[in-house]
C-alpha atoms as a PDB file:
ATOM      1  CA  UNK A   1     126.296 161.500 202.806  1.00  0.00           C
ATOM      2  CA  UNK A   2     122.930 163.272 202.961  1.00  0.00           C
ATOM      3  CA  UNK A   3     122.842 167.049 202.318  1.00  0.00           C
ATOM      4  CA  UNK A   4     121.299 168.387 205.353  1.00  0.00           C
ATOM      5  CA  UNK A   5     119.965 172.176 205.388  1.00  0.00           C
ATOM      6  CA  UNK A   6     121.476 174.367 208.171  1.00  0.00           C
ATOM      7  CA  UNK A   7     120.734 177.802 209.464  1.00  0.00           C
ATOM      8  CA  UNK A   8     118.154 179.810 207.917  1.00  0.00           C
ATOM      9  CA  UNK A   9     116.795 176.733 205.470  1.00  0.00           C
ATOM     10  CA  UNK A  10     116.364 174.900 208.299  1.00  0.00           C
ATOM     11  CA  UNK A  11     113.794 176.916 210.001  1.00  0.00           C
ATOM     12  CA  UNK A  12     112.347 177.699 207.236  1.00  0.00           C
ATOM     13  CA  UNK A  13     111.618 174.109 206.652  1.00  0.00           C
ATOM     14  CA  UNK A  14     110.432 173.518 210.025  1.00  0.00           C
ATOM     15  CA  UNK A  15     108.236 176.548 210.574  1.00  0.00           C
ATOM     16  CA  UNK A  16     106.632 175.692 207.170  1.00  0.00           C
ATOM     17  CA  UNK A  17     106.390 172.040 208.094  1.00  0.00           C
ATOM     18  CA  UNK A  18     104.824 173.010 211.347  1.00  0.00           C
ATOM     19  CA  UNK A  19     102.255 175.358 209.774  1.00  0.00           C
ATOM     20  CA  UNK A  20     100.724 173.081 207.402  1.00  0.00           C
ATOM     21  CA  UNK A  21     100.050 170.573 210.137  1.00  0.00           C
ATOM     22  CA  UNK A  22      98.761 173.127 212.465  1.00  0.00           C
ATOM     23  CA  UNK A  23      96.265 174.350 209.403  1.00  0.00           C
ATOM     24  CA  UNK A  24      94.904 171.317 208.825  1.00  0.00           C
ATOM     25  CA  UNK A  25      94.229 170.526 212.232  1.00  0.00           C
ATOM     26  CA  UNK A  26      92.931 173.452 212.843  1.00  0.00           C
ATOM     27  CA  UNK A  27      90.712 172.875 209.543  1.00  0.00           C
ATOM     28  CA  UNK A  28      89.459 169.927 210.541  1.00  0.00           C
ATOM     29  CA  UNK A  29      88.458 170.877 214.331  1.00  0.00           C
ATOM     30  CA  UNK A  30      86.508 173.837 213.343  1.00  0.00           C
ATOM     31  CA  UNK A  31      84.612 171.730 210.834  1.00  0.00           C
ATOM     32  CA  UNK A  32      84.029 168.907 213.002  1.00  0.00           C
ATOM     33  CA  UNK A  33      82.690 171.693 216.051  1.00  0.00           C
ATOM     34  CA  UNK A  34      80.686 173.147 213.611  1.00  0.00           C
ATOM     35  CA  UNK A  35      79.403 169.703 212.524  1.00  0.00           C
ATOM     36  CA  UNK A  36      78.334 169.008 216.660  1.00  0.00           C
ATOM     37  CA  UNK A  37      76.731 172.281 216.308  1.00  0.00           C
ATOM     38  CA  UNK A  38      73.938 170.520 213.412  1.00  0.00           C
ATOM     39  CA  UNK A  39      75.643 173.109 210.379  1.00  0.00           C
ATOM     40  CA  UNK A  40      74.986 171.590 207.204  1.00  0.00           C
ATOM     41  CA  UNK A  41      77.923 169.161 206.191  1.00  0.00           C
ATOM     42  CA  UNK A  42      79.156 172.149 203.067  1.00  0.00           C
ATOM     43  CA  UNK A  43      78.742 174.945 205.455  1.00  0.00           C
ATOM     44  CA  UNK A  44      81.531 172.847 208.284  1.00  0.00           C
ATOM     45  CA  UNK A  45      83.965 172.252 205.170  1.00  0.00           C
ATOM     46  CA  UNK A  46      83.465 175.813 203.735  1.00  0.00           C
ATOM     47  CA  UNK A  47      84.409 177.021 207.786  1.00  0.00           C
ATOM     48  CA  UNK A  48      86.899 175.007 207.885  1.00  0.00           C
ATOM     49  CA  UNK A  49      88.394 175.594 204.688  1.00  0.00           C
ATOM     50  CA  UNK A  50      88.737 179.454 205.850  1.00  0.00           C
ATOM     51  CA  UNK A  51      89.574 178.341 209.035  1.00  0.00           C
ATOM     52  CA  UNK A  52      92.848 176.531 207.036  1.00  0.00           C
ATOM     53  CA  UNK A  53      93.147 179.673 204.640  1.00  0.00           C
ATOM     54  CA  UNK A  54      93.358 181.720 207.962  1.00  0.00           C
ATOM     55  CA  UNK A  55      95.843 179.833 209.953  1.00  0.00           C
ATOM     56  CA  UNK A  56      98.197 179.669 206.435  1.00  0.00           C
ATOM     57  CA  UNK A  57      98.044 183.237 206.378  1.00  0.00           C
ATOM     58  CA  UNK A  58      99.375 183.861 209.848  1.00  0.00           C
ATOM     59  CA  UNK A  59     102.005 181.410 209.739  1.00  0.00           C
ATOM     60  CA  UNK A  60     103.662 183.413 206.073  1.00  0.00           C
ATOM     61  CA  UNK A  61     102.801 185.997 208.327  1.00  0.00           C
ATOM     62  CA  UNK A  62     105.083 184.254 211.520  1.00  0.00           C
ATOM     63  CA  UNK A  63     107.749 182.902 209.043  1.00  0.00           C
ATOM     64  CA  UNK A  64     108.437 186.558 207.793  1.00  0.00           C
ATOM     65  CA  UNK A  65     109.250 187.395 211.190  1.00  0.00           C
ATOM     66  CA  UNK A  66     110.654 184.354 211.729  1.00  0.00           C
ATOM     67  CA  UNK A  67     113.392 185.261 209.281  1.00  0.00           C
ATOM     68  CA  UNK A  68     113.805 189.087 210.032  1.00  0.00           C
ATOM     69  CA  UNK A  69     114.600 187.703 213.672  1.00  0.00           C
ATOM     70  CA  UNK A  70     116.742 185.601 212.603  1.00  0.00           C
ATOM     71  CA  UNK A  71     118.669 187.691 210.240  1.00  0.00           C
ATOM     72  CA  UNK A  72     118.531 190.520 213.115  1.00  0.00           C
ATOM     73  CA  UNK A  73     120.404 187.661 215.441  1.00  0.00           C
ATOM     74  CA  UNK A  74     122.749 186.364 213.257  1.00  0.00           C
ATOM     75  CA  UNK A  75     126.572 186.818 213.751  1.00  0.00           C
ATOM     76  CA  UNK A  76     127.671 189.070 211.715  1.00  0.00           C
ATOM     77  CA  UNK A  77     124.940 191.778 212.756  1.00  0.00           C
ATOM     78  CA  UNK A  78     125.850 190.511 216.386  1.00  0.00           C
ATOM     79  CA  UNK A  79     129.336 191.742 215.832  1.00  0.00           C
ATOM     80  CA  UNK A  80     127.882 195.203 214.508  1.00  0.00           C
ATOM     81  CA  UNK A  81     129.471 194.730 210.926  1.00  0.00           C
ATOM     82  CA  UNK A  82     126.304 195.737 208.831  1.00  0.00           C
ATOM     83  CA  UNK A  83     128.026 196.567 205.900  1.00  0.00           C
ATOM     84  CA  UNK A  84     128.883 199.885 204.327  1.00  0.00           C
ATOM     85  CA  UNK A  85     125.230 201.303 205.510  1.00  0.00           C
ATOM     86  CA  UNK A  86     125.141 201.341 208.651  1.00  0.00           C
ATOM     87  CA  UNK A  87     125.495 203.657 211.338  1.00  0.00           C
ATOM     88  CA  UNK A  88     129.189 202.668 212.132  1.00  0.00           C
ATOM     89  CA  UNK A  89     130.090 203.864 208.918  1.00  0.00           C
ATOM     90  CA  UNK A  90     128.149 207.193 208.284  1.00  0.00           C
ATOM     91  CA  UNK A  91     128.986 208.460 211.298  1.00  0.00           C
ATOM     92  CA  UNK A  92     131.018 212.037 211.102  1.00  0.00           C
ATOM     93  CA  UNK A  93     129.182 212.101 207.352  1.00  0.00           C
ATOM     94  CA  UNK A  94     131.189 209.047 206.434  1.00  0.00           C
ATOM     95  CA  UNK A  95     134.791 210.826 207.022  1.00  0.00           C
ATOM     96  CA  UNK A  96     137.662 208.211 207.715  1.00  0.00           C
ATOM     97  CA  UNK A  97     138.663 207.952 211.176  1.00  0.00           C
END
């Protein structure tokens, strides 16, 4: 049996799988556009090295979100059960009910 990751992991794993692809296209394109445009062959790899360093930084920038939307949709804040801070709880300055 193969140990599969579920839920969060597996996004994670996805999204970060995703990104790195995307970056290197995205790498690559910009240095082979600037290369049509007659750049010097170590000023299209330093562009599109940035242009990789850039697109990595916005996707750790998407997989934060990524996770605070899924921890902001998962069932037990669907339910409303935060835990002991939320605003169920405190309410009437945390007398019983």
């Amino acid at each position: 049996m193969v140990d599969r990751a579920t839920g969060e992991a597996a996004l994670r794993n996805a999204w970060r799988s995703f990104a790195h692809r995307l970056a290197v296209v995205g790498g690559c394109f910009v240095a082979l556009l600037s290369l049509f445009h007659h750049v010097p062959a170590s000023t299209a790899a330093l562009r599109g090295g940035v242009a990789w360093l850039a697109v990595q930084a916005l996707a750790r920038v998407g997989a934060v979100a990524l996770r605070m939307a899924y921890r902001f949709d998962s069932p037990d804040t669907a339910k409303g059960t935060r835990g002991a801070g939320s605003m169920k709880d405190t309410r009437n300055n945390g007398a019983a009910e």
